[in-house]
PDB file of N, CA and C in Angstrom:
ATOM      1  N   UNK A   1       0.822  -1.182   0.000  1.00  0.00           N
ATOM      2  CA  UNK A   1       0.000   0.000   0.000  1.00  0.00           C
ATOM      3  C   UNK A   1       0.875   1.258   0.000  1.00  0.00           C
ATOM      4  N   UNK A   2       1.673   1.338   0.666  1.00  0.00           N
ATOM      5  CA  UNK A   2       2.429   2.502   1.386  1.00  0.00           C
ATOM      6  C   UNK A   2       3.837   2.258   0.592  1.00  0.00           C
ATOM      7  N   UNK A   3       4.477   3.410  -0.020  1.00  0.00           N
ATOM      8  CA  UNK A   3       5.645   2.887  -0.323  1.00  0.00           C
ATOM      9  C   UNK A   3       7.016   2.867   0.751  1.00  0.00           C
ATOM     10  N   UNK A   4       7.721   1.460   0.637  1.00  0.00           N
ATOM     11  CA  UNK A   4       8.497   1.433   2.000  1.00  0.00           C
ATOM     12  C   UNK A   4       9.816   2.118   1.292  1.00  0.00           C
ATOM     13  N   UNK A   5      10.672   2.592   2.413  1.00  0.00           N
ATOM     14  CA  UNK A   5      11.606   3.720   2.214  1.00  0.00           C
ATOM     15  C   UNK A   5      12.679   2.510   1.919  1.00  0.00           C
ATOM     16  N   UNK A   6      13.714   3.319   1.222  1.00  0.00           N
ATOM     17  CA  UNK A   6      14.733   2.601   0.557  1.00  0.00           C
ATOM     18  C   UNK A   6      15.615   2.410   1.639  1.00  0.00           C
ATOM     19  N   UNK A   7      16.273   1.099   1.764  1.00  0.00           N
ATOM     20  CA  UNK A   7      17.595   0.765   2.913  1.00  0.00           C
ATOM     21  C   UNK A   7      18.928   0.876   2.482  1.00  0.00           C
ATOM     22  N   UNK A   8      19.754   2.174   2.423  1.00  0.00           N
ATOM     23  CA  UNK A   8      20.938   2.129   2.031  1.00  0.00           C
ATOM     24  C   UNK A   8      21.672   2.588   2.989  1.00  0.00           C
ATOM     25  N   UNK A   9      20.878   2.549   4.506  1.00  0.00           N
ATOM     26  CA  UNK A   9      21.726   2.508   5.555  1.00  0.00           C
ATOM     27  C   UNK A   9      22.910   1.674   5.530  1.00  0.00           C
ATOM     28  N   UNK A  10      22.492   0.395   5.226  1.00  0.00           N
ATOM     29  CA  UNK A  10      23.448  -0.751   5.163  1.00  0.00           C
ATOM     30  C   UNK A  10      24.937  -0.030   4.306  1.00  0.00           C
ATOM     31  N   UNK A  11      24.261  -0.032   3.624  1.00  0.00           N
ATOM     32  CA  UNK A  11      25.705  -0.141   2.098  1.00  0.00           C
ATOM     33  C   UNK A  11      26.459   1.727   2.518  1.00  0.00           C
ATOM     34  N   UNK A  12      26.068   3.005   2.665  1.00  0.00           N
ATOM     35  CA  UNK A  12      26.214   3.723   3.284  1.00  0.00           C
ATOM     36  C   UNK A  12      27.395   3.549   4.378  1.00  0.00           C
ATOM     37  N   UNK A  13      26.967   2.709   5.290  1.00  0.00           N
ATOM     38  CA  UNK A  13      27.680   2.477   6.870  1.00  0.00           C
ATOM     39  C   UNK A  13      29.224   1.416   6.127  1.00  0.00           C
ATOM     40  N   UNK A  14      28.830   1.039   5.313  1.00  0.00           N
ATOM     41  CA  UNK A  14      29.919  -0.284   4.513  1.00  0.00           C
ATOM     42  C   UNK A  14      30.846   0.535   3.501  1.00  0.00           C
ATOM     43  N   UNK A  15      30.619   1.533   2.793  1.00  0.00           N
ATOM     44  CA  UNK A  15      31.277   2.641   2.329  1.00  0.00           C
ATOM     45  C   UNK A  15      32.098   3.664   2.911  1.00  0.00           C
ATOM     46  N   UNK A  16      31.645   3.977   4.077  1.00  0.00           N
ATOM     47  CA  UNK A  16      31.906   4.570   5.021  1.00  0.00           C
ATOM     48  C   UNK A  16      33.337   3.819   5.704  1.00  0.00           C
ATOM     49  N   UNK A  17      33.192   2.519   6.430  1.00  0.00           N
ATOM     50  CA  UNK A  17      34.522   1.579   6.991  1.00  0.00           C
ATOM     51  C   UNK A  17      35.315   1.243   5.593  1.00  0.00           C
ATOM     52  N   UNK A  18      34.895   1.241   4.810  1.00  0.00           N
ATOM     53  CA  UNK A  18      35.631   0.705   3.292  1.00  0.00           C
ATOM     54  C   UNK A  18      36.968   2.434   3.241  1.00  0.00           C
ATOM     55  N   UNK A  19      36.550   2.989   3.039  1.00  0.00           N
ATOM     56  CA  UNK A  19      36.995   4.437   2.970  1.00  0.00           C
ATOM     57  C   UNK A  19      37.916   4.536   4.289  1.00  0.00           C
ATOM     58  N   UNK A  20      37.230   4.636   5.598  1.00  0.00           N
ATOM     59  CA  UNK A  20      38.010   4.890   6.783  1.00  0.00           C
ATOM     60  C   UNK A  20      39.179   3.403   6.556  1.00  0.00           C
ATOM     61  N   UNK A  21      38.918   2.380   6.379  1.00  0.00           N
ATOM     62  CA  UNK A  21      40.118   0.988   6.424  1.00  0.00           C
ATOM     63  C   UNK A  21      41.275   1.428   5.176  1.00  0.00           C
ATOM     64  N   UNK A  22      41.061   1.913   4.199  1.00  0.00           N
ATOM     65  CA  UNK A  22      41.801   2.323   2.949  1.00  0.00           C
ATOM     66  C   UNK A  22      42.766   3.249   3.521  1.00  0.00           C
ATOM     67  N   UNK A  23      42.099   4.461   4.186  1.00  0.00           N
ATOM     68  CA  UNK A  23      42.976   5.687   4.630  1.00  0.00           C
ATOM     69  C   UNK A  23      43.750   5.389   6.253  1.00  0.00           C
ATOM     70  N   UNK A  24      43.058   4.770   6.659  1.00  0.00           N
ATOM     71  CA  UNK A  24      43.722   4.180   8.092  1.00  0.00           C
ATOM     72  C   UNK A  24      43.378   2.527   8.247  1.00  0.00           C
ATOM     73  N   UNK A  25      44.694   1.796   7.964  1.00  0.00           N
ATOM     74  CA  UNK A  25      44.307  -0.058   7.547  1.00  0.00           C
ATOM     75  C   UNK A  25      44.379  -0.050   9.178  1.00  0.00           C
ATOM     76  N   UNK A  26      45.655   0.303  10.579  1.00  0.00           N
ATOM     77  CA  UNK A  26      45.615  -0.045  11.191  1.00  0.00           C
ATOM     78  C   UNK A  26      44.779   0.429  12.548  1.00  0.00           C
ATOM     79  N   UNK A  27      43.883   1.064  12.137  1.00  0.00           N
ATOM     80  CA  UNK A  27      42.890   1.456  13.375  1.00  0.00           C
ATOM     81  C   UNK A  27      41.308   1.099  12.812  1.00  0.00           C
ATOM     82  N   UNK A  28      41.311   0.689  11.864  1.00  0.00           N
ATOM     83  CA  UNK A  28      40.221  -0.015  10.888  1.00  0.00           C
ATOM     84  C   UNK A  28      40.213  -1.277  11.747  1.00  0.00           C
ATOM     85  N   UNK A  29      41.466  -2.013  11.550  1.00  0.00           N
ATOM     86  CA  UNK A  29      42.087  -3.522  12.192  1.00  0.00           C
ATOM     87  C   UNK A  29      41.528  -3.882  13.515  1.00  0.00           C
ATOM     88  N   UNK A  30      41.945  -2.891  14.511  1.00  0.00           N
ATOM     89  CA  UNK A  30      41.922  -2.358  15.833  1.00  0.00           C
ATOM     90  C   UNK A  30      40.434  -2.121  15.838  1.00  0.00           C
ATOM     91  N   UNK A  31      39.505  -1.645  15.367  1.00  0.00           N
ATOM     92  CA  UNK A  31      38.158  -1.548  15.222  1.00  0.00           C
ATOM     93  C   UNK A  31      37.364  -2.461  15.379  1.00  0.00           C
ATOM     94  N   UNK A  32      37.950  -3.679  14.230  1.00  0.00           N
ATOM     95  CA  UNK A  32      37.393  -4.579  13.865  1.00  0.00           C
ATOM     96  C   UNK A  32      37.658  -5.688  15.566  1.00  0.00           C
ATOM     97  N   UNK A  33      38.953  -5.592  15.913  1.00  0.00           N
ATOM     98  CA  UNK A  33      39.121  -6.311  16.805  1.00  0.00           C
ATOM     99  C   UNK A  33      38.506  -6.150  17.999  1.00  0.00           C
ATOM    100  N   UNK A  34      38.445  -4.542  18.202  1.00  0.00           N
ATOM    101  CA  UNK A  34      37.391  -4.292  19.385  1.00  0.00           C
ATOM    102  C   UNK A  34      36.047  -5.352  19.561  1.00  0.00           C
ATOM    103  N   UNK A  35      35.776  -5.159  17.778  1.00  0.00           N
ATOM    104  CA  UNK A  35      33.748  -5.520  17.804  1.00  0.00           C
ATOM    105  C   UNK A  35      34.050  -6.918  17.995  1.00  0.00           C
ATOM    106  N   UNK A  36      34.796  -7.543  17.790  1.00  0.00           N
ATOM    107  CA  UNK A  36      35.143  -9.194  17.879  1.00  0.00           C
ATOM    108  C   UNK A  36      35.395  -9.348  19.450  1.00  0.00           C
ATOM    109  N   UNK A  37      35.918  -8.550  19.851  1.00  0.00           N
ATOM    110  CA  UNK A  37      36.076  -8.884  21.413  1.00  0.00           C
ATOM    111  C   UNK A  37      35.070  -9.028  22.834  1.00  0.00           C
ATOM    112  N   UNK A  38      34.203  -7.317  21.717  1.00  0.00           N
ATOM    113  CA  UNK A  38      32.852  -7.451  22.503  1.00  0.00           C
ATOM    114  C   UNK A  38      31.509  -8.652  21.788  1.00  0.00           C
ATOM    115  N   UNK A  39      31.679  -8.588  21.113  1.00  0.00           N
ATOM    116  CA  UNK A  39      30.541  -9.874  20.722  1.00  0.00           C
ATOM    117  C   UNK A  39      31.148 -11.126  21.464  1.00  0.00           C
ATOM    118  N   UNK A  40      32.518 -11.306  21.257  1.00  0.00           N
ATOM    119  CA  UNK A  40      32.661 -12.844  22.468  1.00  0.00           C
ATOM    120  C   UNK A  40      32.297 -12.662  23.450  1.00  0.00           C
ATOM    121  N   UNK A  41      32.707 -11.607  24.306  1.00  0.00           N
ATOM    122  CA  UNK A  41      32.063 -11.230  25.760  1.00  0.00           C
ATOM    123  C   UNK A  41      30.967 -11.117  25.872  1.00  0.00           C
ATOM    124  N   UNK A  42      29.702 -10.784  24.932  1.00  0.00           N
ATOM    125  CA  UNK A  42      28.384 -10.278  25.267  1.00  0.00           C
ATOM    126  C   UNK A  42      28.544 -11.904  25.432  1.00  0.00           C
ATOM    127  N   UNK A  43      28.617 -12.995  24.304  1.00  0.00           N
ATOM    128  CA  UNK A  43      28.639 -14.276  23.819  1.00  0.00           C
ATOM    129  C   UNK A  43      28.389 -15.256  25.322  1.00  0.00           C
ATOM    130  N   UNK A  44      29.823 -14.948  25.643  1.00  0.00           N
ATOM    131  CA  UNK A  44      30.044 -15.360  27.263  1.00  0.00           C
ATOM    132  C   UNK A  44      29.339 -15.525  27.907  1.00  0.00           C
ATOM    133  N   UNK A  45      28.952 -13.984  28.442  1.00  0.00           N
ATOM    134  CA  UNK A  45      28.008 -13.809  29.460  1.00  0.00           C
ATOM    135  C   UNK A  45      26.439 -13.769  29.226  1.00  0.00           C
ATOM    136  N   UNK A  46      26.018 -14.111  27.845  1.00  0.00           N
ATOM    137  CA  UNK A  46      25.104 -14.746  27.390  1.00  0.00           C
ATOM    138  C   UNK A  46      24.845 -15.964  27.818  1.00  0.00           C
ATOM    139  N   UNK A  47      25.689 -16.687  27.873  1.00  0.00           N
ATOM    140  CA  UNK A  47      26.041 -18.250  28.256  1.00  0.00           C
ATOM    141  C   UNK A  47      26.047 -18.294  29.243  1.00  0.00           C
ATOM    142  N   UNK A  48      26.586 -17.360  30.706  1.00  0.00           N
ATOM    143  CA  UNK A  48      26.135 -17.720  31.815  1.00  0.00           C
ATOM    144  C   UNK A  48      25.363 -17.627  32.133  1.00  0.00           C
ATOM    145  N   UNK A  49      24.599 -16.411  31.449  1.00  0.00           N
ATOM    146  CA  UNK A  49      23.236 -16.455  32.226  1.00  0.00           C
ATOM    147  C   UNK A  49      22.453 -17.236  31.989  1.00  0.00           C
ATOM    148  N   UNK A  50      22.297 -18.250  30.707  1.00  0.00           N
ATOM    149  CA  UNK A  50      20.747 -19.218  31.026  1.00  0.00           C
ATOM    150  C   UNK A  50      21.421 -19.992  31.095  1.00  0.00           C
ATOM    151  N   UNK A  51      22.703 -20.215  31.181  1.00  0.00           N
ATOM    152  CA  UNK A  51      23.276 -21.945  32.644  1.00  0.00           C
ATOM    153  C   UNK A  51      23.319 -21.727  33.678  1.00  0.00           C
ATOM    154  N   UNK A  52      22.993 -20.410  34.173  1.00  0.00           N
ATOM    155  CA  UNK A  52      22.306 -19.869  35.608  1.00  0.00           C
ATOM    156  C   UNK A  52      20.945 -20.547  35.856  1.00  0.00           C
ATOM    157  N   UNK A  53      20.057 -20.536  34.464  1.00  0.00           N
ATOM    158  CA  UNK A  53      18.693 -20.952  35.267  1.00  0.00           C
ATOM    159  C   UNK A  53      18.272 -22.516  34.906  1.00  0.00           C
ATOM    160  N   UNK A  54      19.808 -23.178  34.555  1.00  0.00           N
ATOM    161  CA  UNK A  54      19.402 -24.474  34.294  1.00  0.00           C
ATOM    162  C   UNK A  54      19.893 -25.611  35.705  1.00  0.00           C
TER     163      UNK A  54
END
């Protein structure tokens, strides 16, 4: 019915790190390693908590 709005948030935000990794490879790197560090940790402590309620 309604026309839905276009999603180029995605590709936008991916242009954006493409550009920043080109002009700076080693804080791009360092970036990337941050988000890898916190997704294991959320990961983790995801995991303790419902082997808490088992």
């Amino acid at each position: 019915m309604f026309p839905q709005p276009k999603k180029y948030g995605r590709y936008v935000a991916a242009a954006v790190f493409v550009v920043f990794a080109i002009q700076s490879p080693e804080a791009a790197a360092l970036l990337v390693k941050q988000a890898g560090g916190l997704a294991l940790g959320l990961a983790e402590s995801l995991g303790t908590f419902v082997e808490a309620f088992q």
